[in-house]
C-alpha atoms as a PDB file:
ATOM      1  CA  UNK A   1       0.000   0.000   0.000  1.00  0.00           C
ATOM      2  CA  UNK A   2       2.849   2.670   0.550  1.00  0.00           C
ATOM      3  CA  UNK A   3       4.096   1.917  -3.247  1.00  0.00           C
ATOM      4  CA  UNK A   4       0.738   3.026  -4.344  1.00  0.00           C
ATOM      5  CA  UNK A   5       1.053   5.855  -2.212  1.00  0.00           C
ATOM      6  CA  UNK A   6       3.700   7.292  -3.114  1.00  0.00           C
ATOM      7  CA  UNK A   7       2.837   6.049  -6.954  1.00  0.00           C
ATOM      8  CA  UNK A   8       0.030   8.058  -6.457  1.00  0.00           C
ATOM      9  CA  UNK A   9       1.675  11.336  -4.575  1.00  0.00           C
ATOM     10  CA  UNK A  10       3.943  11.243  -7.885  1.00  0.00           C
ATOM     11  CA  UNK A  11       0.916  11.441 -10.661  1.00  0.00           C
ATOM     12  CA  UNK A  12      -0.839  14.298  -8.538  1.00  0.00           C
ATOM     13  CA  UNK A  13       2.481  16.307  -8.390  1.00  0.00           C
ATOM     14  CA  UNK A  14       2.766  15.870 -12.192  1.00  0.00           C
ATOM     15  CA  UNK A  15      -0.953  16.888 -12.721  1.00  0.00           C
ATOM     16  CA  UNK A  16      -0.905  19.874 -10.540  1.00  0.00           C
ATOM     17  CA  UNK A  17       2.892  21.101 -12.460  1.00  0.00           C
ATOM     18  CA  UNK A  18       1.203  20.805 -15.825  1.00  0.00           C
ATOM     19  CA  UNK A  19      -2.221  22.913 -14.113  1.00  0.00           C
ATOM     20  CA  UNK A  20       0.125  25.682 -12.886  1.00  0.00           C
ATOM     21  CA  UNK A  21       2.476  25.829 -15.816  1.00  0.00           C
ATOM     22  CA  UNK A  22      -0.645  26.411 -17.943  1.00  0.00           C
ATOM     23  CA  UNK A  23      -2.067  29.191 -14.933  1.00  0.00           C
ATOM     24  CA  UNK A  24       1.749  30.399 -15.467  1.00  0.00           C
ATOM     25  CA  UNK A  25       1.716  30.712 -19.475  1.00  0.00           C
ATOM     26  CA  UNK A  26      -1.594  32.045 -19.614  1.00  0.00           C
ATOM     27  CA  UNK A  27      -0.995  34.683 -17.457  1.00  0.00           C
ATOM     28  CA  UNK A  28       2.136  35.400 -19.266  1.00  0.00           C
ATOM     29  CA  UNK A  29      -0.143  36.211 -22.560  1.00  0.00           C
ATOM     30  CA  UNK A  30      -2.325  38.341 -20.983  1.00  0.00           C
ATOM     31  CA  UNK A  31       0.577  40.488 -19.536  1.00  0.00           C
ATOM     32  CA  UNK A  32       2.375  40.582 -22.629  1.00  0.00           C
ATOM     33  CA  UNK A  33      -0.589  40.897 -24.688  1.00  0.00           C
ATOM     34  CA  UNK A  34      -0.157  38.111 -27.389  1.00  0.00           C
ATOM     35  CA  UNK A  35      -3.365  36.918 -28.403  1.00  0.00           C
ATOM     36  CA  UNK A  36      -4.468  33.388 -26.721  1.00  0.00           C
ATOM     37  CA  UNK A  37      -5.541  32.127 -30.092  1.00  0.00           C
ATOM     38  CA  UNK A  38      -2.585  32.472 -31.733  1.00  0.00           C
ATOM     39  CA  UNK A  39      -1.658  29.277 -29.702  1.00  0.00           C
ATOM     40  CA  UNK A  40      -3.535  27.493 -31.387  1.00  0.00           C
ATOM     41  CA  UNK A  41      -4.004  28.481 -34.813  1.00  0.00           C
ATOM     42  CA  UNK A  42      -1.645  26.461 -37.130  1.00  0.00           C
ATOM     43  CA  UNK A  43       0.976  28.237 -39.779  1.00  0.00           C
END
């Protein structure tokens, strides 16, 4: 059971780094100004 613990402490870490990287960046845009869909379009 403390395998899966800590198994599991690992995949929350990872899922809360990717939610605040994506906080981070989009706050980032709005500061700088650069349009959020130009994230996504395609070239």
């Amino acid at each position: 059971m403390g395998y899966f613990a800590i198994a599991g402490n690992y995949v929350l870490l990872m899922l809360y780094s990717i939610v605040s990287w994506w906080i981070l960046h989009y706050f980032y845009r709005m500061v700088t100004g650069t349009s959020l869909s130009a994230i996504w379009s395609c070239p």
